[in-house]
N, C-alpha and C. Protein backbone atom coordinates (compact mmCIF):
# COMPACT_ATOMS: atom_id res chain seq x y z
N UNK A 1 14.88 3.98 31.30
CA UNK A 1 14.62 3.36 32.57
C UNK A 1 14.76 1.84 32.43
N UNK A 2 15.32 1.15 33.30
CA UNK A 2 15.83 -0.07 33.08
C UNK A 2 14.37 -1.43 33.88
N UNK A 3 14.47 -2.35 33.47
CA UNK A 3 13.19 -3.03 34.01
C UNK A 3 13.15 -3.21 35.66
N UNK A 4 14.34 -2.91 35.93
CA UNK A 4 14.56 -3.63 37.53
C UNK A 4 13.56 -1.81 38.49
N UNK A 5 14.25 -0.75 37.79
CA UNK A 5 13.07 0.30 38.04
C UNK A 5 11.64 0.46 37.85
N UNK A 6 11.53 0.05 36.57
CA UNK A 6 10.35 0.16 36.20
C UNK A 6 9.16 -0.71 37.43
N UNK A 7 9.93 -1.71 37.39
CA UNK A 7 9.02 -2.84 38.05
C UNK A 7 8.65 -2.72 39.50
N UNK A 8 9.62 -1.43 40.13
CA UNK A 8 9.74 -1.09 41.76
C UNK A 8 8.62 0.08 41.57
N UNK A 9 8.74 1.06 40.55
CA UNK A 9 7.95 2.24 40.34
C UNK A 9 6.60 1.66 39.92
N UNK A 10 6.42 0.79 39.52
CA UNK A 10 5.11 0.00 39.30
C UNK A 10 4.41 -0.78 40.59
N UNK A 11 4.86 -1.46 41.14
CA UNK A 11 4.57 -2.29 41.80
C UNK A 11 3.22 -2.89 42.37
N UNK A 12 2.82 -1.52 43.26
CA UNK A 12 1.46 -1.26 43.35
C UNK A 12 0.41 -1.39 42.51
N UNK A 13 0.42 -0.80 40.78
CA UNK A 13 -0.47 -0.71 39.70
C UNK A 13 -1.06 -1.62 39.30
N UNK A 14 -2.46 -1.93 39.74
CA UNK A 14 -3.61 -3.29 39.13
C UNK A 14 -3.49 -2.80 37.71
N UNK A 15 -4.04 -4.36 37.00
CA UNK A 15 -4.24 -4.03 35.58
C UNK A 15 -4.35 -2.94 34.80
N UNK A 16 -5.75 -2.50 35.48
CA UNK A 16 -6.23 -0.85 34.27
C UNK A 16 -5.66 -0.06 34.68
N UNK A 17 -4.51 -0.21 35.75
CA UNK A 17 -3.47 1.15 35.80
C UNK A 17 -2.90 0.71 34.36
N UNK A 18 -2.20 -0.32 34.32
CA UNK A 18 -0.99 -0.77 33.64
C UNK A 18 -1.49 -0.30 32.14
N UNK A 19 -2.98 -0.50 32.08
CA UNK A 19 -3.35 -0.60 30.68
C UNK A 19 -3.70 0.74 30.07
N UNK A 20 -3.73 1.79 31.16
CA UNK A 20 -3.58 2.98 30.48
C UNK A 20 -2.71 3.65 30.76
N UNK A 21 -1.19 2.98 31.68
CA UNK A 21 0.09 3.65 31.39
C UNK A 21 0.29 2.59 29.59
N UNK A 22 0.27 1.92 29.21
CA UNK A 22 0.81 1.88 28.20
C UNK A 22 0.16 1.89 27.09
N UNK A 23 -1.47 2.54 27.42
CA UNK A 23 -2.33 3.18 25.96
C UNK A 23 -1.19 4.48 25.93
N UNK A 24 -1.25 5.17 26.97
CA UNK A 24 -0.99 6.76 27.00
C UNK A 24 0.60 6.62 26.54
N UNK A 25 1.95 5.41 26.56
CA UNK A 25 3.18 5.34 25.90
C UNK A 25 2.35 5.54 24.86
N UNK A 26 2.00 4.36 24.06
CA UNK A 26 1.82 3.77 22.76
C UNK A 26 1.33 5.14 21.71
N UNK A 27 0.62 6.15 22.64
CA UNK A 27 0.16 7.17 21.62
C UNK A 27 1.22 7.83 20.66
N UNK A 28 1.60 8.01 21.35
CA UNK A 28 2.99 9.04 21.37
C UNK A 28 4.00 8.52 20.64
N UNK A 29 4.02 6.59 20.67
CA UNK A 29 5.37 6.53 20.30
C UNK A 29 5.49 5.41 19.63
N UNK A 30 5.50 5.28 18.48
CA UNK A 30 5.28 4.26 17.21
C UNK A 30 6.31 3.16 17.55
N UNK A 31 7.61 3.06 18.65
CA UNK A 31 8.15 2.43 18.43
C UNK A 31 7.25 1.00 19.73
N UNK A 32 6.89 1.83 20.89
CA UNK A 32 5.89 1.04 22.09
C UNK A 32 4.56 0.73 21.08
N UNK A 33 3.81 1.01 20.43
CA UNK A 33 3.09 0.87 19.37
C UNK A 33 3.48 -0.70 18.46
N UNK A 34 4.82 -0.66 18.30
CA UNK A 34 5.18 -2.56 17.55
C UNK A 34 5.36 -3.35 18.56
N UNK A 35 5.36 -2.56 19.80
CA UNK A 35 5.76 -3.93 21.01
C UNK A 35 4.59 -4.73 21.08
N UNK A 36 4.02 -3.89 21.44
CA UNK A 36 2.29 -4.37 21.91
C UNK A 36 1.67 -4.97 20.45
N UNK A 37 1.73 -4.30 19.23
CA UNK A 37 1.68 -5.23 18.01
C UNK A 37 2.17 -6.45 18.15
N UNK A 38 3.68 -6.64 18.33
CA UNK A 38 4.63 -7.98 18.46
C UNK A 38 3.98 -8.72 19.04
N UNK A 39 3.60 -8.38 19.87
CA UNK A 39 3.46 -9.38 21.23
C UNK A 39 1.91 -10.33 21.23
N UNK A 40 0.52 -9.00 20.51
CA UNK A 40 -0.14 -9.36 19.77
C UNK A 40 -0.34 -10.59 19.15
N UNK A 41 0.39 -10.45 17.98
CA UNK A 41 0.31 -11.33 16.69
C UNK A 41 1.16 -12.53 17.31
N UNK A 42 2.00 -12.78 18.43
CA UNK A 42 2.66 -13.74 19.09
C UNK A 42 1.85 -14.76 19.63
N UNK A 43 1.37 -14.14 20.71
CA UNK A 43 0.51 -14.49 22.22
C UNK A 43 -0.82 -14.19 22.42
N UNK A 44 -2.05 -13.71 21.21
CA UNK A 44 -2.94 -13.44 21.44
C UNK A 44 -3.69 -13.81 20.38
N UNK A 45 -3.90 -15.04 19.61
CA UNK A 45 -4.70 -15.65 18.68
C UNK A 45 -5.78 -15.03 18.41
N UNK A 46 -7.00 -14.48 19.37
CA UNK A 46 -7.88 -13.93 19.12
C UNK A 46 -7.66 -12.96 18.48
N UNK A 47 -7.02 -11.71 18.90
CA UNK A 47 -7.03 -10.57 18.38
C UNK A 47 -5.75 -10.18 17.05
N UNK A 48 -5.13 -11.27 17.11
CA UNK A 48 -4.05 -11.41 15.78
C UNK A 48 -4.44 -11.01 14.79
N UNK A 49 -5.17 -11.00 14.22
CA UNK A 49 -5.65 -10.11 12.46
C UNK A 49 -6.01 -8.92 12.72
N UNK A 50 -6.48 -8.42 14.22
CA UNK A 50 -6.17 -7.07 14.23
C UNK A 50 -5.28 -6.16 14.67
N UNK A 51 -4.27 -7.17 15.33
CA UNK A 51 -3.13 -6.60 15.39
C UNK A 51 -1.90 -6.20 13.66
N UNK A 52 -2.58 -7.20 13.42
CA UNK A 52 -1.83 -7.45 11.46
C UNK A 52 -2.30 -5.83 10.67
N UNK A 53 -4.26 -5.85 10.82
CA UNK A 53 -4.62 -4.66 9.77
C UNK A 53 -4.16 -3.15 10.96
N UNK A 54 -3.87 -3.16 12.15
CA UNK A 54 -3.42 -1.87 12.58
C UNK A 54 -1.95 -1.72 11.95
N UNK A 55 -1.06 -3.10 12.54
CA UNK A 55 0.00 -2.96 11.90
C UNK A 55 0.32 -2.28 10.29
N UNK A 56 -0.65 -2.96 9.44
CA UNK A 56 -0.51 -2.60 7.89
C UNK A 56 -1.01 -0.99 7.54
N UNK A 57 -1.80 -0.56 8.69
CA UNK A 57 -2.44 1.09 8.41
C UNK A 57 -1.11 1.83 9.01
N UNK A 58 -0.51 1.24 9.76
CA UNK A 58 0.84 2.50 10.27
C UNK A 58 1.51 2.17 9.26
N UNK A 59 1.85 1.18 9.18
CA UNK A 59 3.28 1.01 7.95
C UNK A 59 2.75 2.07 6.64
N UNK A 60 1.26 2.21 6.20
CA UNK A 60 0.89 3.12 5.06
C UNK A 60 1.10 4.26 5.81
N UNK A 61 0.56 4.65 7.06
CA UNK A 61 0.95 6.18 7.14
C UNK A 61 2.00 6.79 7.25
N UNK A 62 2.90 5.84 7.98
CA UNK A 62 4.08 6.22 7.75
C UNK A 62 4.80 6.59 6.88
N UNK A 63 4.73 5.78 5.22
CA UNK A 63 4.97 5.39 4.08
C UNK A 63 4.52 6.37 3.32
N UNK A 64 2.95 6.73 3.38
CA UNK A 64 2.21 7.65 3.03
C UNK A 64 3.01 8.91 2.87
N UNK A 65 3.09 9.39 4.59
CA UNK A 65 4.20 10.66 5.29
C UNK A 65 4.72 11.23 4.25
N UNK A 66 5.59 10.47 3.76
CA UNK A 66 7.26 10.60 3.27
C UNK A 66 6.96 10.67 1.97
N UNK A 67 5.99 9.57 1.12
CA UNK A 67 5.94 10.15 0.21
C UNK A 67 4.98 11.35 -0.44
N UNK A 68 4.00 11.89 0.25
CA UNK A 68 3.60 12.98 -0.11
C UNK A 68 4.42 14.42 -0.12
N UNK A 69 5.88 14.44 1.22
CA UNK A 69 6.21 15.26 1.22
C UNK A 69 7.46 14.91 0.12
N UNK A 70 7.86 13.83 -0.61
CA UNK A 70 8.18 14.04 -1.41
C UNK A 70 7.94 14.37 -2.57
N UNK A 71 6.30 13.66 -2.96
CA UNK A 71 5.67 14.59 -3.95
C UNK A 71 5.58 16.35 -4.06
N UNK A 72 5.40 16.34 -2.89
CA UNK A 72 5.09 18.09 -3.00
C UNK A 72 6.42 18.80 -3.44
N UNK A 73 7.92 18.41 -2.81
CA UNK A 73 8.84 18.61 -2.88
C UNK A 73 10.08 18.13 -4.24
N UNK A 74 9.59 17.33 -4.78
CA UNK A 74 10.40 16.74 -5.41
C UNK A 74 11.42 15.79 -5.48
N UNK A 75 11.00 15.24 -4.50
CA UNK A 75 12.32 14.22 -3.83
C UNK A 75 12.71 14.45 -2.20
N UNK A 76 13.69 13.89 -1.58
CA UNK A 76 13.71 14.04 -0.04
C UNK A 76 14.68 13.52 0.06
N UNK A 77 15.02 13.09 1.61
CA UNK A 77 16.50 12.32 1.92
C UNK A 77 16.74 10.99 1.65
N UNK A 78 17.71 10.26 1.59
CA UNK A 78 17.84 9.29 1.12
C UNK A 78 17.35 8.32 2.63
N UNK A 79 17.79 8.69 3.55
CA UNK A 79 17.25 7.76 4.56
C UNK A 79 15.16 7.94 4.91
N UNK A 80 15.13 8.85 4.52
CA UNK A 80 13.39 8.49 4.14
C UNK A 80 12.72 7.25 3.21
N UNK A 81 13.59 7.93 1.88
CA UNK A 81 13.34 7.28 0.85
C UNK A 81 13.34 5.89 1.31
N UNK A 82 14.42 5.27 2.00
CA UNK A 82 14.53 3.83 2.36
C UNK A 82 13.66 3.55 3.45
N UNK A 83 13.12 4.78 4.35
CA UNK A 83 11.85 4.05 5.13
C UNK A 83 11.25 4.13 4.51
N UNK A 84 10.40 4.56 3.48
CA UNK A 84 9.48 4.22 2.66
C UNK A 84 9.13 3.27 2.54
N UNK A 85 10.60 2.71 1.46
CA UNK A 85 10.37 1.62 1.09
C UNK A 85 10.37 0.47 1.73
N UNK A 86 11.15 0.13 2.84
CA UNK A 86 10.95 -0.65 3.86
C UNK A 86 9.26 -0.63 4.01
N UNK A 87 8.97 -0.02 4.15
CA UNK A 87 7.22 -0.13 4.67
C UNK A 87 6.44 -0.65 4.21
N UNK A 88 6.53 0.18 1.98
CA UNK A 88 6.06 -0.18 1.35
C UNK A 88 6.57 -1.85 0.87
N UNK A 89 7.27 -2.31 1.21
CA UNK A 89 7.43 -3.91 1.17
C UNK A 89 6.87 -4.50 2.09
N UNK A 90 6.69 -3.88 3.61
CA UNK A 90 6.37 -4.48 4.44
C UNK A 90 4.74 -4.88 4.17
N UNK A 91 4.15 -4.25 3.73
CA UNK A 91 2.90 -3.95 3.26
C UNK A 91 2.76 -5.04 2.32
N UNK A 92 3.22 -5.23 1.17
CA UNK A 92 3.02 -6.25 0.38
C UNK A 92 3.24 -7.42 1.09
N UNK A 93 4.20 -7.90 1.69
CA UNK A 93 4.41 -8.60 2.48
C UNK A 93 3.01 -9.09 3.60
N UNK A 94 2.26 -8.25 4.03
CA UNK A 94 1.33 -8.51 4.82
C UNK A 94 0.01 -8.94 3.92
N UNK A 95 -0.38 -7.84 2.98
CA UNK A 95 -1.22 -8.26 2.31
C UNK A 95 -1.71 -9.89 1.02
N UNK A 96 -0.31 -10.18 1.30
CA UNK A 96 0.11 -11.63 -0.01
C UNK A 96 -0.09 -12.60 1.34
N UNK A 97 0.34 -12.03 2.37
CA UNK A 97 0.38 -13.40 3.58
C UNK A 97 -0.95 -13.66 4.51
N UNK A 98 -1.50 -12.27 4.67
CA UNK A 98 -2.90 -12.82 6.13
C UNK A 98 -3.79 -12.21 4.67
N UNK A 99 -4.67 -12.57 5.02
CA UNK A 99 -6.25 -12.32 4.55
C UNK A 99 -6.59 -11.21 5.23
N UNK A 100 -6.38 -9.88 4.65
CA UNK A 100 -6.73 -8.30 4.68
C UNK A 100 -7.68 -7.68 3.88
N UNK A 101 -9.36 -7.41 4.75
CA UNK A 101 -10.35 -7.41 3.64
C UNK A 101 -10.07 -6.23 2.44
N UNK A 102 -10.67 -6.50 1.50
CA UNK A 102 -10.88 -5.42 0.81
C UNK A 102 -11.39 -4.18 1.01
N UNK A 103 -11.95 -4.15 1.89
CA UNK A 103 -12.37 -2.71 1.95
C UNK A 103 -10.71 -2.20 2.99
N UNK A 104 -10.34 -2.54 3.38
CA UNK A 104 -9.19 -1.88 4.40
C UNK A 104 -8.15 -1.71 3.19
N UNK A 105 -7.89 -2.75 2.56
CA UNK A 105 -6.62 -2.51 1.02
C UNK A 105 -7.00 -1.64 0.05
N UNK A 106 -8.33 -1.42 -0.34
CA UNK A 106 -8.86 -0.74 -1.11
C UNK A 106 -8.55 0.73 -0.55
N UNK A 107 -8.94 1.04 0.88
CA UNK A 107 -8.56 2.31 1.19
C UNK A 107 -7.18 2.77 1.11
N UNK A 108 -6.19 1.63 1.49
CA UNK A 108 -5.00 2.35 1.27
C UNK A 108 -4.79 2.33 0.10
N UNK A 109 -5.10 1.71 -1.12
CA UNK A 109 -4.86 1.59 -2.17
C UNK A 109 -4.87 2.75 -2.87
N UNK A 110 -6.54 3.34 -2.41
CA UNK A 110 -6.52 4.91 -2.97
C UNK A 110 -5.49 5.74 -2.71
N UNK A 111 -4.99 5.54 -1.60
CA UNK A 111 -4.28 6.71 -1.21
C UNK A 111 -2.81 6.32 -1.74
N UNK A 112 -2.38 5.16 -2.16
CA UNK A 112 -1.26 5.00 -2.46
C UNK A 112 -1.55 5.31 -4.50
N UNK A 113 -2.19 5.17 -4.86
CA UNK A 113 -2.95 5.79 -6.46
C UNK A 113 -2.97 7.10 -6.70
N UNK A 114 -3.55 7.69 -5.06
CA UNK A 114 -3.23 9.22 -5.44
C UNK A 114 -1.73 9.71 -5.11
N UNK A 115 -1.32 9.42 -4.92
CA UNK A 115 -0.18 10.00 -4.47
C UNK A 115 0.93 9.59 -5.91
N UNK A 116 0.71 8.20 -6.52
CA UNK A 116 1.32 7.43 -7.79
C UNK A 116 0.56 8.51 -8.36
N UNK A 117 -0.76 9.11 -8.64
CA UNK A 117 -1.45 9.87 -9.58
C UNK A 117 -0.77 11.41 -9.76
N UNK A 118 -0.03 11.73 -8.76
CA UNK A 118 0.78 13.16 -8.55
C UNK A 118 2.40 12.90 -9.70
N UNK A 119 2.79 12.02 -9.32
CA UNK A 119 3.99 11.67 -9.82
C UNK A 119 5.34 12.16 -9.77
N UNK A 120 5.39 13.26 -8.80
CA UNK A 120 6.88 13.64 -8.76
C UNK A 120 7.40 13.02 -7.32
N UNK A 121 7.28 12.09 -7.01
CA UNK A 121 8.19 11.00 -5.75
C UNK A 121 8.95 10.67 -5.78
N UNK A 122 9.45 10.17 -6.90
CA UNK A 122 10.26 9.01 -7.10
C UNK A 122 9.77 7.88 -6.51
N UNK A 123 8.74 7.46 -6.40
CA UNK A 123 7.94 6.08 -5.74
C UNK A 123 7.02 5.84 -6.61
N UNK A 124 7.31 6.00 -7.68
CA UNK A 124 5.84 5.34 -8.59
C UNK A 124 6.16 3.76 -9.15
N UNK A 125 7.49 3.38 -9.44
CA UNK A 125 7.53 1.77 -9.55
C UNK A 125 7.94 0.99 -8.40
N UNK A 126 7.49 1.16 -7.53
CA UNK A 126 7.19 0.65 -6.19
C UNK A 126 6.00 0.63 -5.71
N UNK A 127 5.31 1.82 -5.69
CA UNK A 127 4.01 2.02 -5.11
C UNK A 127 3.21 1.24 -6.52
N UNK A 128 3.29 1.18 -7.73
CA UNK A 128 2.14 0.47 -8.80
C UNK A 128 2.41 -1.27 -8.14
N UNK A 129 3.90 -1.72 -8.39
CA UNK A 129 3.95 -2.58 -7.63
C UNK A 129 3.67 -3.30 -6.90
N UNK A 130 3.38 -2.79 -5.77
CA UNK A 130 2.64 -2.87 -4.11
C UNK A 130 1.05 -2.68 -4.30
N UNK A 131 0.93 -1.75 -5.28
CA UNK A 131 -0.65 -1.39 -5.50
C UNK A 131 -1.09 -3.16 -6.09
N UNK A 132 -0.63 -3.64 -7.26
CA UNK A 132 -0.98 -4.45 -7.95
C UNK A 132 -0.92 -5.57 -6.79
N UNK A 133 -0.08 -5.61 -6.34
CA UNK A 133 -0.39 -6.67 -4.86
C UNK A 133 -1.20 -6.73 -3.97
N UNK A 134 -2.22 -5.33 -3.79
CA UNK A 134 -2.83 -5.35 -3.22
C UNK A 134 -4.43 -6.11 -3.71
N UNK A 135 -4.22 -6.09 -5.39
CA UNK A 135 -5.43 -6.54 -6.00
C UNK A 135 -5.01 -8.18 -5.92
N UNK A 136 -6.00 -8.84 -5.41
CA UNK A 136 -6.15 -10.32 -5.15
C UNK A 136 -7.00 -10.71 -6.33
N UNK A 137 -7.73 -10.62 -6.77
CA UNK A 137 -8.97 -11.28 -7.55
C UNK A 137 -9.04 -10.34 -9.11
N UNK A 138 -9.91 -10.91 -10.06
CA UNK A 138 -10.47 -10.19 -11.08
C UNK A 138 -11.35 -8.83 -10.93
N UNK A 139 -11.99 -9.07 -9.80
CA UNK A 139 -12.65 -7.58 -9.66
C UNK A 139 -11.76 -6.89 -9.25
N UNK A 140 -11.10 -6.86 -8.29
CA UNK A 140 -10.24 -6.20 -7.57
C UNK A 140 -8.70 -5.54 -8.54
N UNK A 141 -8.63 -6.54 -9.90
CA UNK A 141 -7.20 -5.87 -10.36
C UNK A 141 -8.36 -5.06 -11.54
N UNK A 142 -9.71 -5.59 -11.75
CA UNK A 142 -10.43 -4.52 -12.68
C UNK A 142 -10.48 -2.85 -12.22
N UNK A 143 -10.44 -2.58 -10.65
CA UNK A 143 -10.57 -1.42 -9.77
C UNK A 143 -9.55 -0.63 -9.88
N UNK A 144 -8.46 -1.35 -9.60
CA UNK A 144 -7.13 -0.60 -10.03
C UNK A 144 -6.87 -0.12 -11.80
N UNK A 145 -7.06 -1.26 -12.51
CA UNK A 145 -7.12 -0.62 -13.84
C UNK A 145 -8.25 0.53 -14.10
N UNK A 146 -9.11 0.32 -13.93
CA UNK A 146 -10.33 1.37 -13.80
C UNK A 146 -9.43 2.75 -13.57
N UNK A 147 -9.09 2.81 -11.94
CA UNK A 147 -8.51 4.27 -11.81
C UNK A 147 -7.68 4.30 -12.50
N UNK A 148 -6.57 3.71 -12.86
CA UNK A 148 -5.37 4.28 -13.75
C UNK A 148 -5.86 4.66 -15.03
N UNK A 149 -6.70 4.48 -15.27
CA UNK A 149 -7.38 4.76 -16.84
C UNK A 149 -7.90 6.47 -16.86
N UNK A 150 -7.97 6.74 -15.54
CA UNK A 150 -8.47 8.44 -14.98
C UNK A 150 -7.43 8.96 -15.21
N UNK A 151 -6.19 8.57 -14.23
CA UNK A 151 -5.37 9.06 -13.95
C UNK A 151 -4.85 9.86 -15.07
N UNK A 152 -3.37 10.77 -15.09
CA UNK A 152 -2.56 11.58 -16.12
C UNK A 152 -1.80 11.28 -17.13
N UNK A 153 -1.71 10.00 -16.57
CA UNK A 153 -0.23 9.25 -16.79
C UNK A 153 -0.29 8.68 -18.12
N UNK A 154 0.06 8.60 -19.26
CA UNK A 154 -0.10 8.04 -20.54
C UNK A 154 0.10 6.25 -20.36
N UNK A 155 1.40 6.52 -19.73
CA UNK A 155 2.30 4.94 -19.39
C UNK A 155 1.44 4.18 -18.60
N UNK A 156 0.87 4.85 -17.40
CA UNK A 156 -0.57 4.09 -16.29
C UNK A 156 -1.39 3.83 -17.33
N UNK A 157 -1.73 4.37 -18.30
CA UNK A 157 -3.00 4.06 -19.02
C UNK A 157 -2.73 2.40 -19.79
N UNK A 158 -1.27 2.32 -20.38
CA UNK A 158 -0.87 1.40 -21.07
C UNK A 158 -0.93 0.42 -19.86
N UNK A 159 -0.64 0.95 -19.30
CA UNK A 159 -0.42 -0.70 -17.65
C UNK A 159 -1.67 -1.25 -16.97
N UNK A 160 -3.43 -0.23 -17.14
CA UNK A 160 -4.13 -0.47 -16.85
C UNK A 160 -4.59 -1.39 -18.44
N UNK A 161 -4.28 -1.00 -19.39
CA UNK A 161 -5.09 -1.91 -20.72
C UNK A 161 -4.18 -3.06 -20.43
N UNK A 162 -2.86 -3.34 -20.06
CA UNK A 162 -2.30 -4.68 -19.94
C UNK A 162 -3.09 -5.31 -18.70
N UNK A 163 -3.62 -4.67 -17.84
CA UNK A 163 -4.20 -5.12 -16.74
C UNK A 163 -5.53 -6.22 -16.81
N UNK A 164 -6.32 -5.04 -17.96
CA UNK A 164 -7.47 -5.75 -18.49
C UNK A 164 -7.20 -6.91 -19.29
N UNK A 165 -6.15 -6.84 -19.88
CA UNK A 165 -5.78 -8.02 -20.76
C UNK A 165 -5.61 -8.81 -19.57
N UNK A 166 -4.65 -9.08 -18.92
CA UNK A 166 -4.46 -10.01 -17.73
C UNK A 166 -5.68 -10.49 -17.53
N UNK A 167 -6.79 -10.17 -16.99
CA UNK A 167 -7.83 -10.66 -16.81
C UNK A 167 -9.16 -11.02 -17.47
N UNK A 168 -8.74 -11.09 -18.85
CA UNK A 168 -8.94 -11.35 -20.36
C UNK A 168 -10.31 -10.50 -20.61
N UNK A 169 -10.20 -9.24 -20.49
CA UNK A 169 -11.31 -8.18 -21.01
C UNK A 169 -10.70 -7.73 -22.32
N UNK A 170 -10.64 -8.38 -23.11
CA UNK A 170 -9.92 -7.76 -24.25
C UNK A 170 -10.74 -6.58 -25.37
N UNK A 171 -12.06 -6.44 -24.67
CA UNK A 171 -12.59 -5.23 -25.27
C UNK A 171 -12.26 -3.81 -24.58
N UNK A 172 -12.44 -4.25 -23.22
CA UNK A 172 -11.75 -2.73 -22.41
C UNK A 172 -9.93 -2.59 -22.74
N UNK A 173 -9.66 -3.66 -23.30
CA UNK A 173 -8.20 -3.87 -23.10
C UNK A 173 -7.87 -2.73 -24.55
N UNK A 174 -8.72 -3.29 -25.57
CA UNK A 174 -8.60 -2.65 -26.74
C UNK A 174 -9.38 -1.26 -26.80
N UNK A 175 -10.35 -0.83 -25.86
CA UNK A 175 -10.83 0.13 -25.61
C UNK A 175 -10.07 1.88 -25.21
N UNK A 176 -8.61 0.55 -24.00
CA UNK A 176 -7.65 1.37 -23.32
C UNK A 176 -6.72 2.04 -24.37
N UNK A 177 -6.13 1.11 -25.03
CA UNK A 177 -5.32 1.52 -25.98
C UNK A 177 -5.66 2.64 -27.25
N UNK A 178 -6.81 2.33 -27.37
CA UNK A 178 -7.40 3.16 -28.39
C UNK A 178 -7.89 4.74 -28.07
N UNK A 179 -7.68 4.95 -26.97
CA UNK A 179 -7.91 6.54 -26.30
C UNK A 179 -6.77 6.42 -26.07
N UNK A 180 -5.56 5.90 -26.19
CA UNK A 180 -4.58 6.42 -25.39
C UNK A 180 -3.26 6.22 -26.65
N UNK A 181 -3.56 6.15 -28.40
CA UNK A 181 -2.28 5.99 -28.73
C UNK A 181 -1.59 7.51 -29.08
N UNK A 182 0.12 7.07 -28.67
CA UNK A 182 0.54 8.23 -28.66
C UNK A 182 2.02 8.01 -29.92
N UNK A 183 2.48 6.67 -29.35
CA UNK A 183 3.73 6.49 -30.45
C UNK A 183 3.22 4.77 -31.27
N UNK A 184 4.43 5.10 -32.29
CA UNK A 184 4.58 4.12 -33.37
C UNK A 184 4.36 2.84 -32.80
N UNK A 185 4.73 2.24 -31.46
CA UNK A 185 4.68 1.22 -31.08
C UNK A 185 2.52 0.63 -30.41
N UNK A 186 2.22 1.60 -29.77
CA UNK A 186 0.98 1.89 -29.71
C UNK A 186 0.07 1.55 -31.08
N UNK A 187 0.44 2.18 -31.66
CA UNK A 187 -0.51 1.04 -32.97
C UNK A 187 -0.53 0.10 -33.58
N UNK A 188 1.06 0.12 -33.64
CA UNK A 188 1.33 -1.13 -34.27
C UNK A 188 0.65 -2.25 -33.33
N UNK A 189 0.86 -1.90 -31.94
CA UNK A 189 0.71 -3.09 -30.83
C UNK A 189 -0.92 -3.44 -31.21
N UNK A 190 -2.14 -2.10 -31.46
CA UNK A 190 -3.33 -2.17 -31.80
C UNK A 190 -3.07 -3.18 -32.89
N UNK A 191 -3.00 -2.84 -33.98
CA UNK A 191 -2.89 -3.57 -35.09
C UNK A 191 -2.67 -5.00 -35.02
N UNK A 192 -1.95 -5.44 -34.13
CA UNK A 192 -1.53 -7.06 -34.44
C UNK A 192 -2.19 -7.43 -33.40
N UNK A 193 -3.44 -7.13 -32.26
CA UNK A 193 -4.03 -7.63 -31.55
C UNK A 193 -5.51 -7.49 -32.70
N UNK A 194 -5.62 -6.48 -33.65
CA UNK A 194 -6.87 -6.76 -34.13
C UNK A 194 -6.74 -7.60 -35.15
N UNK A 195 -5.61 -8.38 -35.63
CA UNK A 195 -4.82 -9.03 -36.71
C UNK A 195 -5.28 -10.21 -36.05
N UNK A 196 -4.87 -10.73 -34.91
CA UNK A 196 -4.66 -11.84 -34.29
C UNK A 196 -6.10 -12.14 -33.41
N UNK A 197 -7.25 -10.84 -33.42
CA UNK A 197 -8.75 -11.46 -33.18
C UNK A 197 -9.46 -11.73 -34.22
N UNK A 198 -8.40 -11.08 -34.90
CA UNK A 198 -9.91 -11.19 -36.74
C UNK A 198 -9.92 -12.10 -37.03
């Protein structure tokens, strides 16, 4: 429908018509959903950071979507795969730029951990990626190392003890490694960090 209709078929409609013909679009349709975002984060200063953290929860569910059914499945189409990742950048992108509390990153965080914690996506060096972006501070990259230390993953385990190192816990750092050696390089790596504290 073109605007010159729209605007004749409207005409009559006070505000709270208008505002629940375009709650009742927006439900339905993710793409009327970025208008009203857009326009948001444009023209409406007040409510701009919550137009940003709705924005950043669709881009995860969306993101989310695709990759669980690729976990379950083993992979998917290639034009998924690239909305994914579109998203999952978009996401980092939001979280490095506005001030997004922790408790809202933390939630998607889990869910982007569990899904990295499954591992058959093909999204696990993207999603650790994006995860690690989501940790701002020392507590916050301690949280993420924490879970990866649960997790299955031998290699997550090595990336959570580099984690702790990053943020100079070098007893959990040496803690990580030491439940987790598996090859020649793993000890040796032990070895010349207890070489180089002694």
């Amino acid at each position: 429908m073109d605007k010159k209709t729209v605007d004749k078929m409207l005409e009559s409609a006070d505000r709270k018509d208008l505002i629940e013909i375009i709650s009742k679009i927006s439900k339905g349709n993710y793409k009327a959903e970025e208008v009203i975002i857009d326009w948001c984060k444009r023209n409406n200063k007040k409510y701009q950071k919550k137009a940003i953290e709705i924005e950043l929860d669709k881009f995860w569910k969306r993101a989310g979507t695709i990759i669980s059914e690729f976990n379950q499945y083993g992979g998917g189409p290639d034009s998924e795969d690239e909305q994914a990742c579109d998203n999952l950048w978009k996401m980092e992108k939001i979280v490095t730029t506005y001030d997004i509390s922790w408790e809202q990153r933390r939630e998607i965080l889990d869910g982007m951990l569990e899904e990295l914690n499954i591992g058959n996506s093909g999204f696990d060096d993207i999603l650790i990626e994006v995860s690690e972006a989501f940790c701002q501070n020392e507590e916050e990259t301690r949280y993420l190392a924490d879970v990866l230390t649960k997790g299955n993953s031998s290699y997550y385990k090595n990336y959570a003890a580099r984690l702790y190192q990053s943020i100079g816990d070098e007893d959990q750092f040496l803690e990580t490694k030491l439940n987790n050696l598996q090859y020649a390089s793993d000890y040796l790596e032990v070895a010349r960090f207890i070489s180089a504290s002694g």
